[in-house]
C-alpha atoms as a PDB file:
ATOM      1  CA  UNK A   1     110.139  28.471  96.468  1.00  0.00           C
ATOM      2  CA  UNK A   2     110.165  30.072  92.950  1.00  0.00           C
ATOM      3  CA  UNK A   3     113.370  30.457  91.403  1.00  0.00           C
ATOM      4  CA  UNK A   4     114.764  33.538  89.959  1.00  0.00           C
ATOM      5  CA  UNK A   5     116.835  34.726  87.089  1.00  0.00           C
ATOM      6  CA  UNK A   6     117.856  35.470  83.358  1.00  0.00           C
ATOM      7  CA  UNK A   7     116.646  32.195  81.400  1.00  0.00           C
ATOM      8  CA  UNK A   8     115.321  30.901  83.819  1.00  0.00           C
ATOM      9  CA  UNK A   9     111.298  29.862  83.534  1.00  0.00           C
ATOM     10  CA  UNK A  10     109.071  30.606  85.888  1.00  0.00           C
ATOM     11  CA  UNK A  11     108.170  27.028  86.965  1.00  0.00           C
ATOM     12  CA  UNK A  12     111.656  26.503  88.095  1.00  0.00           C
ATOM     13  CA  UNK A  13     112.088  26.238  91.823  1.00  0.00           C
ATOM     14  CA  UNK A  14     114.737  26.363  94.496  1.00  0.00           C
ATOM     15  CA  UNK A  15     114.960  25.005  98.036  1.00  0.00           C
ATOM     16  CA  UNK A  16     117.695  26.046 100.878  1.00  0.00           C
ATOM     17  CA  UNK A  17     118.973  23.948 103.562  1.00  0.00           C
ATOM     18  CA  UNK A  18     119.931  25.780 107.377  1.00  0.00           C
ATOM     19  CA  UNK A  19     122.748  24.016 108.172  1.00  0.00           C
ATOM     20  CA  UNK A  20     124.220  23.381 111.814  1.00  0.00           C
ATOM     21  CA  UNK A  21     127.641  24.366 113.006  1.00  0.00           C
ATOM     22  CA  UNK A  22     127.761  20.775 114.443  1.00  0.00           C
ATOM     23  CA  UNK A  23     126.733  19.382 110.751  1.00  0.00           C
ATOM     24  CA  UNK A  24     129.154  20.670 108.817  1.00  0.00           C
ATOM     25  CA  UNK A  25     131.842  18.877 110.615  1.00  0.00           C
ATOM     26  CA  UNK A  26     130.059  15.394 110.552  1.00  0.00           C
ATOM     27  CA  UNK A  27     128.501  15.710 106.743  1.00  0.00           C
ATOM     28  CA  UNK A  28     128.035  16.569 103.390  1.00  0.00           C
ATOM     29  CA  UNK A  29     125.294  18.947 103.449  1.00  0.00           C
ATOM     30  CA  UNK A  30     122.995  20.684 100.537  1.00  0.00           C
ATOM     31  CA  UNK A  31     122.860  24.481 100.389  1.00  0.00           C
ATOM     32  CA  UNK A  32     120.060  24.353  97.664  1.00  0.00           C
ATOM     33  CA  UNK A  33     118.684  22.279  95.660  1.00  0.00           C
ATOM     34  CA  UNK A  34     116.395  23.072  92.633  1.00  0.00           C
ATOM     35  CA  UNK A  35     114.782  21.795  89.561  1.00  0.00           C
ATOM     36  CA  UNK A  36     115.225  24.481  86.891  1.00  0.00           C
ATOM     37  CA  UNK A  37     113.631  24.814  83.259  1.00  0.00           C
ATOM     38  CA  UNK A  38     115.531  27.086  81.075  1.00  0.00           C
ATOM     39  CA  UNK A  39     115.044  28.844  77.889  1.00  0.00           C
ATOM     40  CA  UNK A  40     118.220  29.796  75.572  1.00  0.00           C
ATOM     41  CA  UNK A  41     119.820  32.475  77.143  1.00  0.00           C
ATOM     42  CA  UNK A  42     120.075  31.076  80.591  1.00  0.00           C
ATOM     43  CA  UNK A  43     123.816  31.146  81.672  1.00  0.00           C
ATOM     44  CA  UNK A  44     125.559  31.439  84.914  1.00  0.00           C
ATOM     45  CA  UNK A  45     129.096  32.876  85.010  1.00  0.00           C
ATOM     46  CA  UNK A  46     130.960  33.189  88.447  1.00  0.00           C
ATOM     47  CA  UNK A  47     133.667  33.795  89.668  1.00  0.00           C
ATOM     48  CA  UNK A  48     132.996  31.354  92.706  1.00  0.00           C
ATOM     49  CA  UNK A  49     130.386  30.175  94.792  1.00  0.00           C
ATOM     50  CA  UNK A  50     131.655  28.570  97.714  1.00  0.00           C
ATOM     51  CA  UNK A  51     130.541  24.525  97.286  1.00  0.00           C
ATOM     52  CA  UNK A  52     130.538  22.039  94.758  1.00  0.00           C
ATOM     53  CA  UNK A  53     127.814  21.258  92.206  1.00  0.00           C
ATOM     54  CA  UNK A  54     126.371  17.960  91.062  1.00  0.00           C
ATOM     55  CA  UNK A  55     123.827  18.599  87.708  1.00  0.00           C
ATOM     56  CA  UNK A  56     121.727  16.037  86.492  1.00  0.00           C
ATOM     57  CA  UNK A  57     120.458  17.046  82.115  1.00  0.00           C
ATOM     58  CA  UNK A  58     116.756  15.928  82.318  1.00  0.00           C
ATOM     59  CA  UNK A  59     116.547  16.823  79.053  1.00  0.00           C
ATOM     60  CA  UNK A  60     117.577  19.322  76.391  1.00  0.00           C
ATOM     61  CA  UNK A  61     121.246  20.788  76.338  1.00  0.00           C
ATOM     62  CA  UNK A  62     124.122  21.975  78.216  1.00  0.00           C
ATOM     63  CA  UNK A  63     127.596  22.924  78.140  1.00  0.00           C
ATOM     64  CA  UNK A  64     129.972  23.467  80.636  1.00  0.00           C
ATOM     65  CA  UNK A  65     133.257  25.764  80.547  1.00  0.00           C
ATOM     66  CA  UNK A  66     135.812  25.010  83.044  1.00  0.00           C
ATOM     67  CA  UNK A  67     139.849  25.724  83.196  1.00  0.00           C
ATOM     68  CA  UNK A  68     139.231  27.039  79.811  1.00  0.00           C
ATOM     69  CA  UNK A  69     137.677  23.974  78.268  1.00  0.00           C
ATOM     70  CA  UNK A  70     134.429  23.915  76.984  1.00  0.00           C
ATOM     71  CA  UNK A  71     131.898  20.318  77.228  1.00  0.00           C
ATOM     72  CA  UNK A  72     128.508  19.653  76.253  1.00  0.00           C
ATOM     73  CA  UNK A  73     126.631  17.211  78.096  1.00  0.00           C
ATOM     74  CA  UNK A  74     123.939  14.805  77.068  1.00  0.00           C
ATOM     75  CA  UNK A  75     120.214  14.026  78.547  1.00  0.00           C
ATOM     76  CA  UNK A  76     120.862  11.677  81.390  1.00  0.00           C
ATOM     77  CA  UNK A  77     124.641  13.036  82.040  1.00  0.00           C
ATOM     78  CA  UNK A  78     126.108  14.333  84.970  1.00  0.00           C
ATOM     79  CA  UNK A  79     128.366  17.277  85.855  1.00  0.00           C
ATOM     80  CA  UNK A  80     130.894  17.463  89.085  1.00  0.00           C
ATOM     81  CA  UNK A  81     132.090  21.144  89.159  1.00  0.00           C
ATOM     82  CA  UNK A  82     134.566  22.918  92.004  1.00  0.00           C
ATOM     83  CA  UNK A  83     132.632  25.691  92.416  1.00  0.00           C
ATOM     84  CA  UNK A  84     135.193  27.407  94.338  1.00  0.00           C
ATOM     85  CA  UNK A  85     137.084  28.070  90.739  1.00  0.00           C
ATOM     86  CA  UNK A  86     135.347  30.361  88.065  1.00  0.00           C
ATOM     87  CA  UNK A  87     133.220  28.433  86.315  1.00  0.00           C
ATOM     88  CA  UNK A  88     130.768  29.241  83.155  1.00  0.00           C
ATOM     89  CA  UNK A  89     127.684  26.857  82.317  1.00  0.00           C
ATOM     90  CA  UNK A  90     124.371  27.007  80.418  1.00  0.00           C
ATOM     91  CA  UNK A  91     121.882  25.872  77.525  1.00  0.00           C
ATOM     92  CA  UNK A  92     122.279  27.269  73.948  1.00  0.00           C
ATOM     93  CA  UNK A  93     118.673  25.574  73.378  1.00  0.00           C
ATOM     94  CA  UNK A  94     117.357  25.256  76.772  1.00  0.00           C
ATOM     95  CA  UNK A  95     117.281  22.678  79.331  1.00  0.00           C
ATOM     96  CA  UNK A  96     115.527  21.334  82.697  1.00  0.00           C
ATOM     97  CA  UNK A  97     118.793  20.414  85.199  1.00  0.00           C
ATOM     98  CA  UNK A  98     118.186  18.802  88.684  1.00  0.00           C
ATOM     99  CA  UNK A  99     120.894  20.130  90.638  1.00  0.00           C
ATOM    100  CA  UNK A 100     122.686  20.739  94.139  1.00  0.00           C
ATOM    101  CA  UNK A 101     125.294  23.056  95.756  1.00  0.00           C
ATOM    102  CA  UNK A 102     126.448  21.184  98.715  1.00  0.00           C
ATOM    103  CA  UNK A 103     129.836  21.481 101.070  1.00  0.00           C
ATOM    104  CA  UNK A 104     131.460  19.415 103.786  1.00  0.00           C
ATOM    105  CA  UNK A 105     135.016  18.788 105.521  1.00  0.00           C
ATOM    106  CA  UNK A 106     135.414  15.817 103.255  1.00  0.00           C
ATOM    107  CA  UNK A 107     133.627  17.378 100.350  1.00  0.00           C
ATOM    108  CA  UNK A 108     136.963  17.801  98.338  1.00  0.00           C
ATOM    109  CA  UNK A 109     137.982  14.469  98.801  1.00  0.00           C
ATOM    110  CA  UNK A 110     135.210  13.569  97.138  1.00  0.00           C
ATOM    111  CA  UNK A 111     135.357  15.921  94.298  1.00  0.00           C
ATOM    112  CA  UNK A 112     138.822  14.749  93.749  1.00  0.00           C
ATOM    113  CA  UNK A 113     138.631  11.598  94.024  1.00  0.00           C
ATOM    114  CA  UNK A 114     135.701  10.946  91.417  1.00  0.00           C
ATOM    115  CA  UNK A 115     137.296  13.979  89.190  1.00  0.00           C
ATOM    116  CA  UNK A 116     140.077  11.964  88.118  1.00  0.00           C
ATOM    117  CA  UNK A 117     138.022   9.554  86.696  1.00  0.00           C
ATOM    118  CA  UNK A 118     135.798  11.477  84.944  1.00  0.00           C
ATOM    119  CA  UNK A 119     136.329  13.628  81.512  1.00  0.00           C
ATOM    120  CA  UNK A 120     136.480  17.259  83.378  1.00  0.00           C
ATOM    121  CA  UNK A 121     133.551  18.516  84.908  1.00  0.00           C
ATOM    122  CA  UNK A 122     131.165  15.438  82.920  1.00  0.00           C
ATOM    123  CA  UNK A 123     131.375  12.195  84.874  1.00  0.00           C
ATOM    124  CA  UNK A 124     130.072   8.896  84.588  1.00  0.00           C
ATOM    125  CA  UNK A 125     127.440   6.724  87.512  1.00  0.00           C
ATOM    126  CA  UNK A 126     127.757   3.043  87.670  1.00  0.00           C
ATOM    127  CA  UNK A 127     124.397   3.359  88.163  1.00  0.00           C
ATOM    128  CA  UNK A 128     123.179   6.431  86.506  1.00  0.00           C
ATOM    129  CA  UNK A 129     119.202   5.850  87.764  1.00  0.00           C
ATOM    130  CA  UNK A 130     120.426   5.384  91.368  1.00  0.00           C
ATOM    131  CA  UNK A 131     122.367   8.195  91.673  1.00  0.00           C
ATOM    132  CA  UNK A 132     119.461   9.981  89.314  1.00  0.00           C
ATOM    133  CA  UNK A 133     116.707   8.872  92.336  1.00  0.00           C
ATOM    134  CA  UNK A 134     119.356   9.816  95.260  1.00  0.00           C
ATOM    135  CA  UNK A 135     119.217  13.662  93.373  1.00  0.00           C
ATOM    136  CA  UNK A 136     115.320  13.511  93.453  1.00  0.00           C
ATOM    137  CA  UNK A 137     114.539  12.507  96.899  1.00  0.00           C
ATOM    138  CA  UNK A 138     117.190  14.937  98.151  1.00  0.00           C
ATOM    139  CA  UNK A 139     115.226  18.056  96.462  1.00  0.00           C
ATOM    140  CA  UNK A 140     112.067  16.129  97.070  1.00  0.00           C
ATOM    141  CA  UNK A 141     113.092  16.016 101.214  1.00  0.00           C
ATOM    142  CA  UNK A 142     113.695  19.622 100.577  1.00  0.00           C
ATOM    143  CA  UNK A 143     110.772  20.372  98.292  1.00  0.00           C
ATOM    144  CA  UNK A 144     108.384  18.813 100.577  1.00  0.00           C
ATOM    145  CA  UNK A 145     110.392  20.375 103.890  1.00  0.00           C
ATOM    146  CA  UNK A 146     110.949  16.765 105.632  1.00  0.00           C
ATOM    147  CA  UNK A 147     112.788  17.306 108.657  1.00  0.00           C
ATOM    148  CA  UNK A 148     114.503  13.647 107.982  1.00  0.00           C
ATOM    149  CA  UNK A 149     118.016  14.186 110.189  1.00  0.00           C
ATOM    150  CA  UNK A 150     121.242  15.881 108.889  1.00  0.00           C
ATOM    151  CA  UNK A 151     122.526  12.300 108.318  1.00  0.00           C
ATOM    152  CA  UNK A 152     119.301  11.163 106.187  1.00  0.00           C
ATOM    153  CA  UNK A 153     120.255  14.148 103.909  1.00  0.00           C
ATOM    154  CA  UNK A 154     124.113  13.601 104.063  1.00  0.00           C
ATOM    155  CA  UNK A 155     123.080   9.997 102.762  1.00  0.00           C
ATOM    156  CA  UNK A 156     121.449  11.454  99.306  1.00  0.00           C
ATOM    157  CA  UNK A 157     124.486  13.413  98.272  1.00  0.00           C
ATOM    158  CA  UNK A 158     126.853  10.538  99.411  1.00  0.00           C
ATOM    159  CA  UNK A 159     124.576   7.956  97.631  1.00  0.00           C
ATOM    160  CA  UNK A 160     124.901  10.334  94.402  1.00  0.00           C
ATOM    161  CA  UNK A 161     128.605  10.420  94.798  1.00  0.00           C
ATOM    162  CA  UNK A 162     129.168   7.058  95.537  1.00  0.00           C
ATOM    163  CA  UNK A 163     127.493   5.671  92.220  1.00  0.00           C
ATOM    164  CA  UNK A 164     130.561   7.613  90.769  1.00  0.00           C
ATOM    165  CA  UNK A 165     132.449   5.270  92.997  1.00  0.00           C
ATOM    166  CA  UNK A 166     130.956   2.050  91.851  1.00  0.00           C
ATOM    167  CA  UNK A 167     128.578   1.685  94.790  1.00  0.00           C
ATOM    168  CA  UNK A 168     124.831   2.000  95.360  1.00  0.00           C
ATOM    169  CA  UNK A 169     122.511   3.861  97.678  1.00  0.00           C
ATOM    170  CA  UNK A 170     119.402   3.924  98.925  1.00  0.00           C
ATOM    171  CA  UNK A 171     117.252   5.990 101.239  1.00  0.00           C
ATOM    172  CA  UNK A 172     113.261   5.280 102.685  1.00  0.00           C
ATOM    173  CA  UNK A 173     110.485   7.458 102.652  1.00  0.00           C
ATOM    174  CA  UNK A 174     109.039   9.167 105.973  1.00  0.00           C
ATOM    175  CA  UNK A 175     106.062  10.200 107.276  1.00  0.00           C
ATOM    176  CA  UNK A 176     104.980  13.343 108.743  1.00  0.00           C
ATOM    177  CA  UNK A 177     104.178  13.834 112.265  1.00  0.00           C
ATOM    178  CA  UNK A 178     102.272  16.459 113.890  1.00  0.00           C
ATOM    179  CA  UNK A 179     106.075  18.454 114.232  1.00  0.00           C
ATOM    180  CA  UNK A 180     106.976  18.050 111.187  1.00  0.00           C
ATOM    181  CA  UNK A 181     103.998  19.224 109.736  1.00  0.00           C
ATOM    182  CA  UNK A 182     104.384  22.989 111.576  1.00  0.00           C
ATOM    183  CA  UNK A 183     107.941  23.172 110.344  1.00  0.00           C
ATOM    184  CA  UNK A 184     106.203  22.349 106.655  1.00  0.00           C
ATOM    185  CA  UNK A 185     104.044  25.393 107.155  1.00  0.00           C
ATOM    186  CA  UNK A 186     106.939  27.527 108.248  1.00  0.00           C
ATOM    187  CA  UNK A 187     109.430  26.866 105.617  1.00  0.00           C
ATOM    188  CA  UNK A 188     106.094  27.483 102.725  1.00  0.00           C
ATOM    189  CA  UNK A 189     104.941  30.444 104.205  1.00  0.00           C
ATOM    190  CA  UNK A 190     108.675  31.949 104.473  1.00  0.00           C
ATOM    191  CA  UNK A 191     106.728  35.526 102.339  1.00  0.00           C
ATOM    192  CA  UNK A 192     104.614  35.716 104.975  1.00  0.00           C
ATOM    193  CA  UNK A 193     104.165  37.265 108.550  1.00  0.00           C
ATOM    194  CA  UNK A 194     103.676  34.230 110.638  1.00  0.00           C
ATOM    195  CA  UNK A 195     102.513  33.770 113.853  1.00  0.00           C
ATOM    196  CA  UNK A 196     103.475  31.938 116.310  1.00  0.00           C
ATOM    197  CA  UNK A 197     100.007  30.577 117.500  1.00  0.00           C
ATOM    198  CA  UNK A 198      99.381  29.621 113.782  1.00  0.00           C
ATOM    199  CA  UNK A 199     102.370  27.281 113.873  1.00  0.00           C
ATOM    200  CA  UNK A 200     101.578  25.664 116.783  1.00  0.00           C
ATOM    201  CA  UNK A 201      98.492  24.981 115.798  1.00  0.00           C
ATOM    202  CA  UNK A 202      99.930  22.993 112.812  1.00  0.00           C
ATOM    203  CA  UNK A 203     101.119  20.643 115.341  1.00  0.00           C
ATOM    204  CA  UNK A 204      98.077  20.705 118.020  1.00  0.00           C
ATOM    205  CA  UNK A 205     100.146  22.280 120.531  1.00  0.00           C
ATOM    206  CA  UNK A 206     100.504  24.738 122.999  1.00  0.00           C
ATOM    207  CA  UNK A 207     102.812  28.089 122.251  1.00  0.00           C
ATOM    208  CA  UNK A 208     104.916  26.756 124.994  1.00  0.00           C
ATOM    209  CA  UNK A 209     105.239  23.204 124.675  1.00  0.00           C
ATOM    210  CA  UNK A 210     105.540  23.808 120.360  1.00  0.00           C
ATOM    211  CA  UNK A 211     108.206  26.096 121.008  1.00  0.00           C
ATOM    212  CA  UNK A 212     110.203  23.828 123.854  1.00  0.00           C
ATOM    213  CA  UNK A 213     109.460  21.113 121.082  1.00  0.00           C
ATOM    214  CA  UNK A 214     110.231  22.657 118.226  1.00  0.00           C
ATOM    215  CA  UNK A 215     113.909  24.129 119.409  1.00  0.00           C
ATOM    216  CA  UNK A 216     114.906  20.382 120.694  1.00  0.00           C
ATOM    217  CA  UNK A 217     114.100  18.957 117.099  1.00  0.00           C
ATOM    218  CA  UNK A 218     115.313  21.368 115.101  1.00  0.00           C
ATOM    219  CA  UNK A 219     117.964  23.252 117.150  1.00  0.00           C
ATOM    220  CA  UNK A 220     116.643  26.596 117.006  1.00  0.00           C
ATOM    221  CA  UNK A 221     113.311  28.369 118.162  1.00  0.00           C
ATOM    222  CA  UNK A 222     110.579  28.698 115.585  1.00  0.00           C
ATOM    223  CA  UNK A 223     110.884  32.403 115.554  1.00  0.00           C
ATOM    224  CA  UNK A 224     114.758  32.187 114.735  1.00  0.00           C
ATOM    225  CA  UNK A 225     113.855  29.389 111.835  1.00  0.00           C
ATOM    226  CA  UNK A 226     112.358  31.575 109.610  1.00  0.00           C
ATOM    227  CA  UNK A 227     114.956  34.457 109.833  1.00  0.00           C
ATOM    228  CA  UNK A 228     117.578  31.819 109.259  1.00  0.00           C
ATOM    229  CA  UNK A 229     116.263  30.614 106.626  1.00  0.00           C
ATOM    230  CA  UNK A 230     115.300  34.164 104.650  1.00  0.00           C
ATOM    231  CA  UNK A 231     118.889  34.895 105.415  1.00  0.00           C
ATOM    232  CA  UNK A 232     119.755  31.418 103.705  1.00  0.00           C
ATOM    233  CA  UNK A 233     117.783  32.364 100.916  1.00  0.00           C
ATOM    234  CA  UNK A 234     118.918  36.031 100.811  1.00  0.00           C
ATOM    235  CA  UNK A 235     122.733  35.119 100.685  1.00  0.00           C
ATOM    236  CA  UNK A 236     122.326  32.698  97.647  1.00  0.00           C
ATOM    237  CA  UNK A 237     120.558  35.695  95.762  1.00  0.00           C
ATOM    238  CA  UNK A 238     123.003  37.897  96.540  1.00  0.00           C
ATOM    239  CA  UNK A 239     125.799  35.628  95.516  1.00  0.00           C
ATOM    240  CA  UNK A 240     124.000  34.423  92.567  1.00  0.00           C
ATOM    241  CA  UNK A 241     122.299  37.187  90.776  1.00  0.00           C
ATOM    242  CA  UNK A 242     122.310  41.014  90.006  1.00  0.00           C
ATOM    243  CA  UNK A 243     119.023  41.547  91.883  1.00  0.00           C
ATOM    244  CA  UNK A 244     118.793  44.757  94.003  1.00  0.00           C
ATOM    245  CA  UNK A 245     118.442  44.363  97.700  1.00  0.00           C
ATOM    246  CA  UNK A 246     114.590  46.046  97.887  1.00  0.00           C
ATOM    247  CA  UNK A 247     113.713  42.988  94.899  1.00  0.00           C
ATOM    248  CA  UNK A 248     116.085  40.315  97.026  1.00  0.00           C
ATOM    249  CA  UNK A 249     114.124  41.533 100.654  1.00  0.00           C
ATOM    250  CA  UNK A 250     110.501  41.269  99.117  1.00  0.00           C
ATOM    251  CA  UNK A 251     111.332  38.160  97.883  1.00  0.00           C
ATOM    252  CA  UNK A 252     112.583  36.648 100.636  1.00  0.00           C
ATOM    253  CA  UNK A 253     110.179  37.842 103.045  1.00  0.00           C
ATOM    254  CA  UNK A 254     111.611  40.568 105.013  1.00  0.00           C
ATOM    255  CA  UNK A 255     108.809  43.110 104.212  1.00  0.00           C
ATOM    256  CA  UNK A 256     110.809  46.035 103.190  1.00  0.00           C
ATOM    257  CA  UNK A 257     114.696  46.683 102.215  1.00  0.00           C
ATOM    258  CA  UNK A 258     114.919  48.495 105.993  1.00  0.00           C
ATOM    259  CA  UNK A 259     114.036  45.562 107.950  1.00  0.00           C
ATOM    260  CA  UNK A 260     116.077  43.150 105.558  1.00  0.00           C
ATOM    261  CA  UNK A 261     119.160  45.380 106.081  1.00  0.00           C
ATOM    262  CA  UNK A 262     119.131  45.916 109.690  1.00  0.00           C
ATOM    263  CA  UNK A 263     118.263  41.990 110.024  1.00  0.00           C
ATOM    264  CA  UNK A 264     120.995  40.900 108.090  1.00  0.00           C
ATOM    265  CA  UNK A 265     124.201  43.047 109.534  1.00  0.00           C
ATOM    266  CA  UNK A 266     122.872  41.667 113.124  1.00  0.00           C
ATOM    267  CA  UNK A 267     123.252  38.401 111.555  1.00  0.00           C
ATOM    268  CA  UNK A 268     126.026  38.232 109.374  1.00  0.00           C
ATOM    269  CA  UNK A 269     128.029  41.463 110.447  1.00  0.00           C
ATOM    270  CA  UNK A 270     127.793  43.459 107.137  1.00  0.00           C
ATOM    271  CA  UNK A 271     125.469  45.295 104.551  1.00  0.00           C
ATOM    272  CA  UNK A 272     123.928  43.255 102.268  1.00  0.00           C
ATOM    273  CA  UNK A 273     125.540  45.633  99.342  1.00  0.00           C
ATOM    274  CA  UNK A 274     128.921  44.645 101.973  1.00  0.00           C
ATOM    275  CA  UNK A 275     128.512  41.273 101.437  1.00  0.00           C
ATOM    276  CA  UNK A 276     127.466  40.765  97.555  1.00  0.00           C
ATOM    277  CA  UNK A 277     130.743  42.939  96.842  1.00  0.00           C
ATOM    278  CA  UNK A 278     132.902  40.983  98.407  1.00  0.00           C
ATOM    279  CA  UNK A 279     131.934  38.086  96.909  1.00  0.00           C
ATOM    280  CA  UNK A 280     132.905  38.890  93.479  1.00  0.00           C
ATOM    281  CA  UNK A 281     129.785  36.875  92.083  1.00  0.00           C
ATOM    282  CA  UNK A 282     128.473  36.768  88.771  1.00  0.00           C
ATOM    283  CA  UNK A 283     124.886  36.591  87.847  1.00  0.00           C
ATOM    284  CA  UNK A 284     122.071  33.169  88.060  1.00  0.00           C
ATOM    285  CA  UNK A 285     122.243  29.882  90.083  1.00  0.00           C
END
């Protein structure tokens, strides 16, 4: 989906990831991924945002601002950053990053262990195209909404990580089936009222036998999927920008600020206003 925010171009886009409760035990696990193209004043300056971030330059400039030391980086560098900590990054000349937010139980053993070897937030691939390519086909499985397996995913930020380890990674290409082609139109269509009939029809199914199927390979019903994943989108817009909640509900699909509202406390137990004050965020990705 289209990204949103100060500096940030309008060809940029973002993708969000619904992880399982059983997931986040087992794996690393994205929470977005995007491919942004900034102009000058893009910036992002937080307070926290619960994960960790791995940035790929494609090309142009950044800097990065962390424990009160400022870095540039270089096209073709790399940035590790504890999002968890305030943290200030951006482009003085503009930029196109690949990126991803991603968590995990082990996630911090990670960070730390390939922090220490690197020069603050920058650090250095063994293989900087493999790690490059295990960035790409991450957003790419999440661009192109391929319902590869939790693990499959896990394996592109692990393969990433681990070429800052001294190792290299690799992950195949899949195929769509009929199933996989109805969650496709689900997760592109997430602005959109969508009908159950319409989905099913993606996969040459019956409403029954598409729902039973759906919920076994994806865990949830394919009503709940695309409330989960407006929610997914909605928090991360919250968190990550100054947007007002009527702007953040249209956007995410919710129809009006009413519906969003009442949608979200059932979900997450507060306001949206609740939630985005509590988080102390600052403004962008």
């Amino acid at each position: 989906m289209r990204a949103y925010g100060k500096g940030i171009l309008p060809t940029s886009r973002i993708f969000f990831y619904a992880v399982q409760p059983e997931e986040k035990a087992l794996f690393l696990y994205p929470l977005c991924s995007g491919l942004y193209q900034c102009d000058s004043t893009y910036v992002v300056n937080r307070r926290n945002y619960d994960s960790f971030l791995l940035l790929y330059l494609v090309h142009g400039s950044c800097y990065v601002q962390a424990d009160g030391v400022r870095q540039s980086l270089k096209p073709g560098g790399f940035l590790l950053l504890d999002c968890y900590r305030p943290h200030i990054y951006g482009s003085d000349d503009g930029c196109e990053i690949l990126w991803v937010h991603f968590d995990g139980a082990m996630a911090r053993e990670y960070y730390r262990y390939i922090s220490v070897r690197g020069q603050g937030p920058r650090v250095l691939p063994a293989d900087g195209a493999l790690a490059r390519r295990c960035l790409e086909r991450l957003y790419t499985a999440l661009a192109e909404h391929r319902p590869v397996g939790a693990a499959r995913i896990s394996s592109y930020i692990t393969g990433a990580l681990t070429e800052f380890m001294s190792a290299p990674a690799d992950a195949p290409v899949h195929d769509l089936s009929g199933m996989e082609q109805a969650h496709v139109y689900i997760t592109e269509n997430l602005d959109k009222p969508l009908a159950l009939e319409e989905i099913a029809a993606q996969a040459n199914l019956s409403v029954y036998y598409f729902t039973r199927r759906f919920k076994k390979e994806f865990g949830c019903t394919p009503h709940d999927y695309p409330i989960l994943a407006r929610l997914k989108a909605a928090r991360f817009y919250l968190e990550s920008t100054e947007q007002s909640v009527k702007e953040i509900a249209w956007r995410c699909g919710f129809g009006n600020a009413s519906t969003f509202c009442t949608c979200f406390r059932k979900n997450t137990g507060c306001t949206p206003g609740f939630y985005r004050s509590s988080r102390h965020v600052g403004q962008n990705l």
